[in-house]
N, C-alpha and C. Protein backbone atom coordinates (compact mmCIF):
# COMPACT_ATOMS: atom_id res chain seq x y z
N UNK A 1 91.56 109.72 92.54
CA UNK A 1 90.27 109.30 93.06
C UNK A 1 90.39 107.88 93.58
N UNK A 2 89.95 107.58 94.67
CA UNK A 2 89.79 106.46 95.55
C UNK A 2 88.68 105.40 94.69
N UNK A 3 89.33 104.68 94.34
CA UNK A 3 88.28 103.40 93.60
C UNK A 3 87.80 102.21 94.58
N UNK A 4 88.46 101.93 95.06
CA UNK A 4 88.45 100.75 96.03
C UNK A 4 87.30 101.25 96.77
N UNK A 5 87.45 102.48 96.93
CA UNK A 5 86.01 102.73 98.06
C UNK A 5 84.68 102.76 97.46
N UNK A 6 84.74 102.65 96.28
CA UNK A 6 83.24 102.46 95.79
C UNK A 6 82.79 101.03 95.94
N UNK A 7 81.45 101.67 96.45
CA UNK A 7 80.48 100.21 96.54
C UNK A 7 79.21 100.13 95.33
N UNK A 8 79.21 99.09 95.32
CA UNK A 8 78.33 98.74 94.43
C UNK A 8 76.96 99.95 94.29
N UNK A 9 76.99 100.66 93.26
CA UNK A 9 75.84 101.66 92.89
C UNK A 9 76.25 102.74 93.00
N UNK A 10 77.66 102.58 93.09
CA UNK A 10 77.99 104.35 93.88
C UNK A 10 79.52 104.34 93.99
N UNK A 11 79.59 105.48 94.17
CA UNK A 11 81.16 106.47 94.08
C UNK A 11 81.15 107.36 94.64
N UNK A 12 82.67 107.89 94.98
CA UNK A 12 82.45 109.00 95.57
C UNK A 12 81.98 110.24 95.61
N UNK A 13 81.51 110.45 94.01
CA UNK A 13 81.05 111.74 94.01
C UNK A 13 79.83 111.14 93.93
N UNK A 14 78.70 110.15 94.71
CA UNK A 14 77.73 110.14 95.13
C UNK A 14 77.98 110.22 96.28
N UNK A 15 78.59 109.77 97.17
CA UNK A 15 79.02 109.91 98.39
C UNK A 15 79.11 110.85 98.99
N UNK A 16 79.58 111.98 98.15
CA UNK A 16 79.68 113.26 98.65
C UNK A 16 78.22 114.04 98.55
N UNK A 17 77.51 113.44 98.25
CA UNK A 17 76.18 114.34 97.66
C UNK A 17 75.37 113.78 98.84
N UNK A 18 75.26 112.41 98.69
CA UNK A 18 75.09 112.11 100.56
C UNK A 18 75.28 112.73 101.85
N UNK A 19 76.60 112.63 101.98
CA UNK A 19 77.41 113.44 102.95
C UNK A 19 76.44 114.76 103.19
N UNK A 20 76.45 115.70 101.94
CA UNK A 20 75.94 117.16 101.77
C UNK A 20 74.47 116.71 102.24
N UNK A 21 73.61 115.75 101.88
CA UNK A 21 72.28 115.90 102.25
C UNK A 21 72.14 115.63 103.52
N UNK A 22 73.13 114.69 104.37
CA UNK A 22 73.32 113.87 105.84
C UNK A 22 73.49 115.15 106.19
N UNK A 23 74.75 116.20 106.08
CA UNK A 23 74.77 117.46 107.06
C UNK A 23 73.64 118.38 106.94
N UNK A 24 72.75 118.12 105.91
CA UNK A 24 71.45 119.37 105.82
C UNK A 24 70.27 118.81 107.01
N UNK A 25 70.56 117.15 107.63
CA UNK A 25 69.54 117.10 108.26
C UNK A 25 68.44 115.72 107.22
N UNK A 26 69.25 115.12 106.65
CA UNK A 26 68.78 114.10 105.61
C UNK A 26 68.96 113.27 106.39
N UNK A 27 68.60 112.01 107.12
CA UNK A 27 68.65 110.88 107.71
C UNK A 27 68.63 109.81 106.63
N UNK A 28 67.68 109.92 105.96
CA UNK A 28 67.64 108.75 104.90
C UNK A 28 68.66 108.73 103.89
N UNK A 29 69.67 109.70 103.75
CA UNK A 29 70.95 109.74 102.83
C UNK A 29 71.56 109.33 103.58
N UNK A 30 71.92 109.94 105.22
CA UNK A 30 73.15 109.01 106.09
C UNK A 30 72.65 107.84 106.04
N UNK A 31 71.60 106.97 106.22
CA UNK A 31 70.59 105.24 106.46
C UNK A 31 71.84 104.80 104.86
N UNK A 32 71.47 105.83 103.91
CA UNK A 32 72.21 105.09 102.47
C UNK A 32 73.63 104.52 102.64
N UNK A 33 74.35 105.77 102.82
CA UNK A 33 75.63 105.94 103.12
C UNK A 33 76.08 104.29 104.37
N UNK A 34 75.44 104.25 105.34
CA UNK A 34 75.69 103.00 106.04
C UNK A 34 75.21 101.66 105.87
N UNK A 35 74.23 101.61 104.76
CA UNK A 35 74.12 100.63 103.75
C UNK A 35 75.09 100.26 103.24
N UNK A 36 75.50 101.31 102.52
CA UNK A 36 76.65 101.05 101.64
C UNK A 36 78.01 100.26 102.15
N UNK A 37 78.20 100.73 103.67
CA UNK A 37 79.64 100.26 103.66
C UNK A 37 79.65 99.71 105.28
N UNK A 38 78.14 99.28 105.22
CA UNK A 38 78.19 98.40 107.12
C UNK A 38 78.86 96.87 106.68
N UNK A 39 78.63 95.89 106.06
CA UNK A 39 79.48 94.97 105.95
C UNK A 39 80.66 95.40 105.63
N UNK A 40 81.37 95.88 105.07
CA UNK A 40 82.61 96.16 104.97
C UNK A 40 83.56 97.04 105.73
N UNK A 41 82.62 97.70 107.19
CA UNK A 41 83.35 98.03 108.25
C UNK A 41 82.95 96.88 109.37
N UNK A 42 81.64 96.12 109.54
CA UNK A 42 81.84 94.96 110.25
C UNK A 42 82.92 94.06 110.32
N UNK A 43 83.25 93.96 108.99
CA UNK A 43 83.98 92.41 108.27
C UNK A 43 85.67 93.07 108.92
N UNK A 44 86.05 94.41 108.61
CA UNK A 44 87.22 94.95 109.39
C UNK A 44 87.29 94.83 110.92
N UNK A 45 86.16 95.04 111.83
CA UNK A 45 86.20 94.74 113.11
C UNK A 45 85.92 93.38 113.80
N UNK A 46 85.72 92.87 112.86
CA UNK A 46 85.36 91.35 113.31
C UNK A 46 87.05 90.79 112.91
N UNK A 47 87.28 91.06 112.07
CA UNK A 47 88.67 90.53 111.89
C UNK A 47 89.75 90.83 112.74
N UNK A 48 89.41 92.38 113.37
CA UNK A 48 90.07 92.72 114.73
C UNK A 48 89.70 92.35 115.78
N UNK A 49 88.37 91.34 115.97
CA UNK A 49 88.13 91.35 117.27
C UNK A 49 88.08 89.77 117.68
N UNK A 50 87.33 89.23 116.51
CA UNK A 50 87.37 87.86 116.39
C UNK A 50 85.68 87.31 116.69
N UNK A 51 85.26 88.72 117.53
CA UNK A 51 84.04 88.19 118.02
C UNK A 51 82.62 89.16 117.14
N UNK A 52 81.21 88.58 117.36
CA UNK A 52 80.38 88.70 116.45
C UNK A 52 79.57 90.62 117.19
N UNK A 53 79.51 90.08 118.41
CA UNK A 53 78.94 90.61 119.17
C UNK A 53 79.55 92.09 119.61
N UNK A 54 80.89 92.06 119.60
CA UNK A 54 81.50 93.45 119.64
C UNK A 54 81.67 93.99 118.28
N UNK A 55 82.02 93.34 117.44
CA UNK A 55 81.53 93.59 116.01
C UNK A 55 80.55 94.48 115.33
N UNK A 56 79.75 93.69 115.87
CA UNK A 56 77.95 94.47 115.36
C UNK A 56 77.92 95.82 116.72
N UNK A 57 78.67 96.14 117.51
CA UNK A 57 78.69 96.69 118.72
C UNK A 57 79.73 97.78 118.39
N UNK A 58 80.57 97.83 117.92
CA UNK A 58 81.83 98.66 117.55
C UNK A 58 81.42 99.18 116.16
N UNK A 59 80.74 98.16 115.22
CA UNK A 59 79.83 99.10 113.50
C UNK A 59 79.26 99.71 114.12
N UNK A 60 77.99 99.93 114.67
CA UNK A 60 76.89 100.17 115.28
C UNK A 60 77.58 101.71 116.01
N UNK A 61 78.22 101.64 116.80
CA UNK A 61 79.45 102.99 117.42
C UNK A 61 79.89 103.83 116.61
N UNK A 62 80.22 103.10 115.22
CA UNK A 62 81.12 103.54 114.36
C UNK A 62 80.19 104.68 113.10
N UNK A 63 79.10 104.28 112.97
CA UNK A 63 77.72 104.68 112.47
C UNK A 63 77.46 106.27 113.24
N UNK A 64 77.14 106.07 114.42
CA UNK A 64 76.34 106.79 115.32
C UNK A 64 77.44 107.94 115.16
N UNK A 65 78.86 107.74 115.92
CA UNK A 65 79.84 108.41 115.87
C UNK A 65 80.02 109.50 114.38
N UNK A 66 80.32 108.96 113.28
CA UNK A 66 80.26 109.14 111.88
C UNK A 66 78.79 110.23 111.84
N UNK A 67 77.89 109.71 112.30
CA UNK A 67 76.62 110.77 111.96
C UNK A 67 76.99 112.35 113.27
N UNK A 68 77.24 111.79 114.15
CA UNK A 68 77.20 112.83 115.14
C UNK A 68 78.77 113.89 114.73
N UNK A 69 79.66 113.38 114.19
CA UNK A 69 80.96 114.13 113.47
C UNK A 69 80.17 114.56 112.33
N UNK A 70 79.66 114.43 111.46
CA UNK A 70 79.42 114.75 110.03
C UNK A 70 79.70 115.77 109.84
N UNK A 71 79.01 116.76 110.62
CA UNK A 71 79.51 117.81 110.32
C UNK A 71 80.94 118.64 110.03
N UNK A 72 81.62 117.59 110.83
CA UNK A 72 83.36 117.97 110.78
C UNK A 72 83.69 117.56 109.57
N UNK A 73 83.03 116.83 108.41
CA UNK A 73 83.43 116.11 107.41
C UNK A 73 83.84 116.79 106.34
N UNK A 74 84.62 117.35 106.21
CA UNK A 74 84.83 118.33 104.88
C UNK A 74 85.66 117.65 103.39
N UNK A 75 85.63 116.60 103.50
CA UNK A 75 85.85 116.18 101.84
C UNK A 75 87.34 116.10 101.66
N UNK A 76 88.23 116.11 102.76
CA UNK A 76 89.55 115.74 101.91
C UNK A 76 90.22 114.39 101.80
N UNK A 77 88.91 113.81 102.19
CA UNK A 77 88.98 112.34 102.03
C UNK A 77 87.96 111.39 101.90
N UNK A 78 87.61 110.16 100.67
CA UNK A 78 86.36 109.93 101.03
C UNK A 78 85.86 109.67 102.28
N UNK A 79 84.38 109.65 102.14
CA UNK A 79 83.29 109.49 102.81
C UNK A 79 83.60 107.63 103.43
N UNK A 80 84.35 107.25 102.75
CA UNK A 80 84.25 105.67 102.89
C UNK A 80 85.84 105.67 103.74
N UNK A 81 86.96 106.18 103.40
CA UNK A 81 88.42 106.38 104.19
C UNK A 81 87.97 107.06 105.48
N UNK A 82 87.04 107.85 105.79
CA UNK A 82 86.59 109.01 106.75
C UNK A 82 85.90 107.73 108.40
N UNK A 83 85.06 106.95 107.13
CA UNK A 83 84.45 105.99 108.36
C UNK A 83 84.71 105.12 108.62
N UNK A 84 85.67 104.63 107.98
CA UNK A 84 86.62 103.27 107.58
C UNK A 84 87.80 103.77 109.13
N UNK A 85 88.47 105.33 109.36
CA UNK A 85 89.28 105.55 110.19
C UNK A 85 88.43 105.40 111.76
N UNK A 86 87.09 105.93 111.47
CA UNK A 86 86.35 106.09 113.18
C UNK A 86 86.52 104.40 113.49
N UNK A 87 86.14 104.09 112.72
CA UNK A 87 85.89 102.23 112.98
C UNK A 87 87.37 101.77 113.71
N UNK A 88 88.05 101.90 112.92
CA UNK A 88 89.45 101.35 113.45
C UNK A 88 90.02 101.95 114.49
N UNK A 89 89.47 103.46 114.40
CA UNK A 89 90.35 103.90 115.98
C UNK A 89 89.26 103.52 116.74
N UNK A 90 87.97 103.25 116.67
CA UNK A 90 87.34 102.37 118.04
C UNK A 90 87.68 101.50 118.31
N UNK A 91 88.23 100.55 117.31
CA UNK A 91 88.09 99.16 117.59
C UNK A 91 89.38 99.47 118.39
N UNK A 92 90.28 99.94 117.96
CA UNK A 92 91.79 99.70 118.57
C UNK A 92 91.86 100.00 119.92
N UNK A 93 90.83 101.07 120.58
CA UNK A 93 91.06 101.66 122.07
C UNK A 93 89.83 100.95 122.80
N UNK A 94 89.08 99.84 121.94
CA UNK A 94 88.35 99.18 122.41
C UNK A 94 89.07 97.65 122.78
N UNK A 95 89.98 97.34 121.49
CA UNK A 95 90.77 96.02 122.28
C UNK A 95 91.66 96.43 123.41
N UNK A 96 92.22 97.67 123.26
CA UNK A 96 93.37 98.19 124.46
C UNK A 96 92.53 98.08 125.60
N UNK A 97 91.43 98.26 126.05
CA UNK A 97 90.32 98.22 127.07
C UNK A 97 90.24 96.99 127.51
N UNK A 98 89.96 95.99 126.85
CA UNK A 98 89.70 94.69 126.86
C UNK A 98 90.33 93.75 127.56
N UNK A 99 91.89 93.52 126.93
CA UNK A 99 93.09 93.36 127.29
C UNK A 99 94.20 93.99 127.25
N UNK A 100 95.14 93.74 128.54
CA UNK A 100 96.19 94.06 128.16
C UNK A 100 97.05 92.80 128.49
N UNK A 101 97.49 92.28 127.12
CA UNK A 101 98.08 90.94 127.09
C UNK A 101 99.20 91.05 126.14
N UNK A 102 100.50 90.12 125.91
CA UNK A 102 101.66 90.49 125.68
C UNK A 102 101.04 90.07 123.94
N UNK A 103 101.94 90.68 123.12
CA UNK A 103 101.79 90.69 121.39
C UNK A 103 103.31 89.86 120.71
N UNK A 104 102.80 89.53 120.38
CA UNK A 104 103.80 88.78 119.43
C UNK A 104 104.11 89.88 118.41
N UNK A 105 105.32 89.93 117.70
CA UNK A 105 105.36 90.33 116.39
C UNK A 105 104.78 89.69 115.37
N UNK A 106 105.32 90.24 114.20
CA UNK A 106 105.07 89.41 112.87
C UNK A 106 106.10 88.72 112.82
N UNK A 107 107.70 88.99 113.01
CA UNK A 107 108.27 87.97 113.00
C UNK A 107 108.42 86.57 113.92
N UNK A 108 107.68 86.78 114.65
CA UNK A 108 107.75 85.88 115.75
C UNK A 108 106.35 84.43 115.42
N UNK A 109 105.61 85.09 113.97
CA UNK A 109 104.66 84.31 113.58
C UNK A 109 105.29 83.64 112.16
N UNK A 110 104.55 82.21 112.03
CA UNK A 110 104.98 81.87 111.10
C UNK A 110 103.61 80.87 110.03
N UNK A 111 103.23 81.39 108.72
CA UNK A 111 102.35 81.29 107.83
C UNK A 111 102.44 79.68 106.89
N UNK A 112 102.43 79.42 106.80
CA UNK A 112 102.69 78.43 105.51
C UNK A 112 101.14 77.51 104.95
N UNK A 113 99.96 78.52 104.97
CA UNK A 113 98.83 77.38 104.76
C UNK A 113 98.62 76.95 103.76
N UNK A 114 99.22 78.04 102.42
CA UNK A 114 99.00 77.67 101.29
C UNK A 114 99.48 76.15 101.05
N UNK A 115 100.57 76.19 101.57
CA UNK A 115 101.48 75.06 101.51
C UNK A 115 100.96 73.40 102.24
N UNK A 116 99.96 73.74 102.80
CA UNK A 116 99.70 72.54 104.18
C UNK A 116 98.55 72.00 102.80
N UNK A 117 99.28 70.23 102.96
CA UNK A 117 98.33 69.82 102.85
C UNK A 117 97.01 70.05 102.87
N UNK A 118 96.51 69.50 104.59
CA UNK A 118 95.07 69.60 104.83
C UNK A 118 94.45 70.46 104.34
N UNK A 119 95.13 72.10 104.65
CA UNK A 119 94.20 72.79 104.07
C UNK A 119 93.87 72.71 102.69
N UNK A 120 94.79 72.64 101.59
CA UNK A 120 94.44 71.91 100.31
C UNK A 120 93.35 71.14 100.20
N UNK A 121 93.62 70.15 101.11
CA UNK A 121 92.43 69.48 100.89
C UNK A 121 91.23 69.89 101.33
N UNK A 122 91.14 70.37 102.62
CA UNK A 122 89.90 70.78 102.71
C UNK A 122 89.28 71.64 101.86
N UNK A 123 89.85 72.97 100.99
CA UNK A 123 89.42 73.41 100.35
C UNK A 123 88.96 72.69 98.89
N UNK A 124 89.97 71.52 98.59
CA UNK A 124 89.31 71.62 97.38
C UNK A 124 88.29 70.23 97.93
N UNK A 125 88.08 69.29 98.70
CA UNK A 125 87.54 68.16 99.00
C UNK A 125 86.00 68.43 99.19
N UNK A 126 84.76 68.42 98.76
CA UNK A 126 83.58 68.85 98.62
C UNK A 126 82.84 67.48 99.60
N UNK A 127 83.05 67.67 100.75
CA UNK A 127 82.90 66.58 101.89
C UNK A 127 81.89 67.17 102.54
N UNK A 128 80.76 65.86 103.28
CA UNK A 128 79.93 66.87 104.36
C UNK A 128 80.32 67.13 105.56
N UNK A 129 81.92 66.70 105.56
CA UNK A 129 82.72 67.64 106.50
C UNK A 129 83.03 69.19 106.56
N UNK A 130 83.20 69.53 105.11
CA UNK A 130 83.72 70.52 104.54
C UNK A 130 83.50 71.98 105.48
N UNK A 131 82.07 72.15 105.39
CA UNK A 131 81.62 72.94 106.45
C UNK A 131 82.10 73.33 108.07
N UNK A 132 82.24 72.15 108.81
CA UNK A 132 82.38 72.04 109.94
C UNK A 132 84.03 72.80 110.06
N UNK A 133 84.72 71.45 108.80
CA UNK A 133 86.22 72.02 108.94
C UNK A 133 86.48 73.47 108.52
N UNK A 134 85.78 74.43 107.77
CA UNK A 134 85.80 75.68 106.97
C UNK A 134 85.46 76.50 108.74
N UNK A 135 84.65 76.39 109.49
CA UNK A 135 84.33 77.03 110.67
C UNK A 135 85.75 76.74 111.56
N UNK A 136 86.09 75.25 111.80
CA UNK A 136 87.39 75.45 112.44
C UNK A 136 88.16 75.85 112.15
N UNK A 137 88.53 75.95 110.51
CA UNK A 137 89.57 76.95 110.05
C UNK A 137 89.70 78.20 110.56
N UNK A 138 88.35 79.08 110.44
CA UNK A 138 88.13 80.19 110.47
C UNK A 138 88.31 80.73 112.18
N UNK A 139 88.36 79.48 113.35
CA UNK A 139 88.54 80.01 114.49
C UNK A 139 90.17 79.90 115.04
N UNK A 140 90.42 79.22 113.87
CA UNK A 140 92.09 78.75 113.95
C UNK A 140 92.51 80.30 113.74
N UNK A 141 92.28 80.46 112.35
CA UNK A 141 93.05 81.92 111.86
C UNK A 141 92.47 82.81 112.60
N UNK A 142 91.20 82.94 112.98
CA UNK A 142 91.32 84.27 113.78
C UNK A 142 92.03 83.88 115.09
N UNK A 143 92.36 83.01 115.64
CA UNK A 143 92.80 83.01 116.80
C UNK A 143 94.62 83.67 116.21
N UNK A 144 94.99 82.96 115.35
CA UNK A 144 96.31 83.18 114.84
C UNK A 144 96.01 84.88 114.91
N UNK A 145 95.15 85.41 114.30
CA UNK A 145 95.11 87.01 113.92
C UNK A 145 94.96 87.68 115.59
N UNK A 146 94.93 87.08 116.23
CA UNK A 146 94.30 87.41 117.78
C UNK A 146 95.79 87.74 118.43
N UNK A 147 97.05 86.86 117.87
CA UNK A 147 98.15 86.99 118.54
C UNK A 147 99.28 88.32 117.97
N UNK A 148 98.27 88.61 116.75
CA UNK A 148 99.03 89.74 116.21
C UNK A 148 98.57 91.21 117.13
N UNK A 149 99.80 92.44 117.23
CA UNK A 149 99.18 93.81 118.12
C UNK A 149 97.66 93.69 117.37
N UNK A 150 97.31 95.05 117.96
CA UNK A 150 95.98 95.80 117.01
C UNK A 150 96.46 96.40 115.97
N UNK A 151 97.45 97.29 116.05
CA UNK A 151 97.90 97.88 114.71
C UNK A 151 98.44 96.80 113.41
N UNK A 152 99.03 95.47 114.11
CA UNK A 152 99.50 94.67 112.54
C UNK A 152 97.72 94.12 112.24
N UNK A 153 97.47 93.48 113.39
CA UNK A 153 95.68 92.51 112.99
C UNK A 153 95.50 93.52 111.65
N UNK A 154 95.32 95.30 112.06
CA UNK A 154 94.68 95.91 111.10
C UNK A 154 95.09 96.20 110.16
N UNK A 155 96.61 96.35 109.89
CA UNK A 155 96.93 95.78 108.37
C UNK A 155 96.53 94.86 107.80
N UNK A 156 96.62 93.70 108.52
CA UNK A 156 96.33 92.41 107.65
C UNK A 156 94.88 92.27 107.26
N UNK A 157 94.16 92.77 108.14
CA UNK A 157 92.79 92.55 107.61
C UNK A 157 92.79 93.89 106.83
N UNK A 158 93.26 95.05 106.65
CA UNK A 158 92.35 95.78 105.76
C UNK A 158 93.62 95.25 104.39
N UNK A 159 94.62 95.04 104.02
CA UNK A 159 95.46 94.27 102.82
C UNK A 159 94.65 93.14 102.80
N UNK A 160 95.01 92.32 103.38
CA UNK A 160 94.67 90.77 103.00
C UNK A 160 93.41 90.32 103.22
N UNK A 161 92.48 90.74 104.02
CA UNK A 161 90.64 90.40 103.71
C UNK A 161 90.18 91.47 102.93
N UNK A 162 90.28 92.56 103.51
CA UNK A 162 89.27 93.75 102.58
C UNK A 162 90.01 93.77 101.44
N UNK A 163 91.51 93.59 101.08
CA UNK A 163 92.25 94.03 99.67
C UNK A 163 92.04 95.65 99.48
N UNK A 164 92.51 96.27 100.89
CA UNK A 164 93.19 97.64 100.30
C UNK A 164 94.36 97.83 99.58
N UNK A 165 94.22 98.39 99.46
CA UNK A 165 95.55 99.08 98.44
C UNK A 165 96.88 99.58 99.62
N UNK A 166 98.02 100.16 99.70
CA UNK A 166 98.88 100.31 100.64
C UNK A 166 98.46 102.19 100.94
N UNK A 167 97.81 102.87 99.91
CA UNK A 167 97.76 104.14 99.89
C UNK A 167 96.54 104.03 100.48
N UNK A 168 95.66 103.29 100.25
CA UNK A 168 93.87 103.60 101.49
C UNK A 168 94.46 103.01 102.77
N UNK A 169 95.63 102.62 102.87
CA UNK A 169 95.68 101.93 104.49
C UNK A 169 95.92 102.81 105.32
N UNK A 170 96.97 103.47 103.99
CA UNK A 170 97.95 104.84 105.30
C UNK A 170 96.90 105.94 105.24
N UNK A 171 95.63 105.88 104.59
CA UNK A 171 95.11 107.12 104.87
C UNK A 171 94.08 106.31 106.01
N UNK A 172 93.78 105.50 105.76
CA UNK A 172 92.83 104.63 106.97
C UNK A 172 93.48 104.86 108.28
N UNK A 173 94.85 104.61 108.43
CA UNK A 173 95.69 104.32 109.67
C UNK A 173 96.54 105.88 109.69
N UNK A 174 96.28 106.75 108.75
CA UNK A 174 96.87 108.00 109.20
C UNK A 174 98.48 108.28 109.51
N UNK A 175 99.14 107.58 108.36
CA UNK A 175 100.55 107.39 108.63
C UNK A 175 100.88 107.52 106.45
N UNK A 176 102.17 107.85 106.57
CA UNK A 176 102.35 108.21 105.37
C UNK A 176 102.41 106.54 104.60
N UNK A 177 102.09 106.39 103.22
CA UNK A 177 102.72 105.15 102.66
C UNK A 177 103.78 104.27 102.51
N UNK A 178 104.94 105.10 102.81
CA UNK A 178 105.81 104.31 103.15
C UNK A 178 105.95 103.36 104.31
N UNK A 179 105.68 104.36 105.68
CA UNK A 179 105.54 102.96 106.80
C UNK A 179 104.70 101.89 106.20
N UNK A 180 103.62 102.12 105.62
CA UNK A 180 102.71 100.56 104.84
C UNK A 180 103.84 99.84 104.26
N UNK A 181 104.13 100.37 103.12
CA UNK A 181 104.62 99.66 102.40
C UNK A 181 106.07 99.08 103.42
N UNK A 182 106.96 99.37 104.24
CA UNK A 182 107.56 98.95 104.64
C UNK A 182 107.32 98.29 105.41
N UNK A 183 106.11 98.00 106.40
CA UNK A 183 105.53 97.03 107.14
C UNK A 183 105.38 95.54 105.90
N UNK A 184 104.78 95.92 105.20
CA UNK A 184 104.15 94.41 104.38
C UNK A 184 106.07 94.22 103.55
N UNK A 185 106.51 95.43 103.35
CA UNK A 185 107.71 94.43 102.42
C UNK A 185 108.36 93.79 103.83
N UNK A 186 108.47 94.21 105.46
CA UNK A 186 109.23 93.70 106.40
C UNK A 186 108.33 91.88 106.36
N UNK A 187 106.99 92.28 106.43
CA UNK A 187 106.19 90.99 106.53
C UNK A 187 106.22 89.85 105.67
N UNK A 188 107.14 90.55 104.25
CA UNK A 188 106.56 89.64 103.45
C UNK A 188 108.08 88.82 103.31
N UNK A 189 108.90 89.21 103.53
CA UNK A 189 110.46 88.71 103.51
C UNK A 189 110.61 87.96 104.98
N UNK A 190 110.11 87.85 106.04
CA UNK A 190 111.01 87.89 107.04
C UNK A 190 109.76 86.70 108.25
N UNK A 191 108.44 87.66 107.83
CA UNK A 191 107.58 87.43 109.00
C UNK A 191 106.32 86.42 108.23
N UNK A 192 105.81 85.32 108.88
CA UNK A 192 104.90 84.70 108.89
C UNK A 192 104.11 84.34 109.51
N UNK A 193 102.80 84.27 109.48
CA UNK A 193 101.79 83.89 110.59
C UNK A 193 101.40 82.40 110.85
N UNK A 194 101.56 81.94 111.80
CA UNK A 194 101.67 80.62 112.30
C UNK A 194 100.33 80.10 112.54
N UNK A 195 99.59 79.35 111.85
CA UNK A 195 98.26 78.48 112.26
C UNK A 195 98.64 77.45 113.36
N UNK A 196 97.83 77.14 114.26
CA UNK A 196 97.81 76.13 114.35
C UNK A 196 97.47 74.80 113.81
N UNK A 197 97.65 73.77 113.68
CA UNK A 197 97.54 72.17 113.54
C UNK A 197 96.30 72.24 112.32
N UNK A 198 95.69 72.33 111.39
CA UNK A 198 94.55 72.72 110.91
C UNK A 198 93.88 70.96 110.57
């Protein structure tokens, strides 16, 4: 059983009882169901996109889509892995649309923030800078996440922001666990993501 996909009040075998009332023609069980897990498919496409507006534009797709499939939904995966996949294959043939601009690898990026000073400090320094610099951070790294393909961005954000597991990724991304796990052990030995100047 998928744990990670429970949200607060609920599990999957509420999820599924949802699901069953959404295909009878229940609107207010699907309204639940996208309660449940619209920030946490926003927060995945915003991390792929960088921007607010395609974000709320690609959830919003991802929703509609999800209700108009339901019916195809037959349970061999949660309800939360099921809409978690529409999201990401929009977003992905939605950045391919967008641009087509050259990708860096992962090895070709290089990480070290834990390590940086500044950022140290900014995090722990309780300044009425703090703010301002926490927003430039945040346009630094997504820009850094901007130079990764679509397929690594979406590892990293569903491992390292959402904290999937390597087994909800490959069912998210539809590839067995091993390519996961051999992507993050290639990433984690070899490849780093490069901030700029922070």
């Amino acid at each position: 059983m998928e744990t990670q996909g429970k949200a607060p009040g609920g599990g999957p075998l509420e999820d599924l009882e949802l699901v069953r009332r959404s295909q009878q023609g229940d609107v207010a069980a699907y309204d639940d169901l996208v309660r449940r897990y619209q920030e946490r498919i926003y927060a995945t496409i915003y991390h792929m996109t960088a921007n607010h507006e395609d974000a709320n534009d690609l959830a919003q797709e991802t929703f509609i889509k999800g209700y108009q499939a339901l019916k195809s939904f037959k349970g061999d995966s949660s309800f939360y892995t099921w809409v978690y996949r529409i999201a990401v294959n929009k977003t992905i043939n939605f950045l391919k649309q967008r641009k087509n601009r050259s990708h860096l690898s992962l090895n070709d990026l290089d990480f070290n923030a834990e390590n940086d000073p500044d950022l140290v400090a900014l995090i722990s320094d309780k300044t009425p800078r703090r703010d301002v610099n926490l927003i430039e951070l945040q346009q630094k790294l997504n820009g850094a996440l901007l130079k990764l393909s679509p397929v690594h961005r979406l590892v990293v954000t569903l491992h390292d922001v959402q904290g999937l597991s390597h087994e909800e990724i490959g069912k998210i991304m539809d590839c067995n666990i091993g390519t996961v796990r051999s992507g993050f052990s290639m990433r984690g030995n070899s490849c780093k993501l490069t901030c700029p100047t922070i």
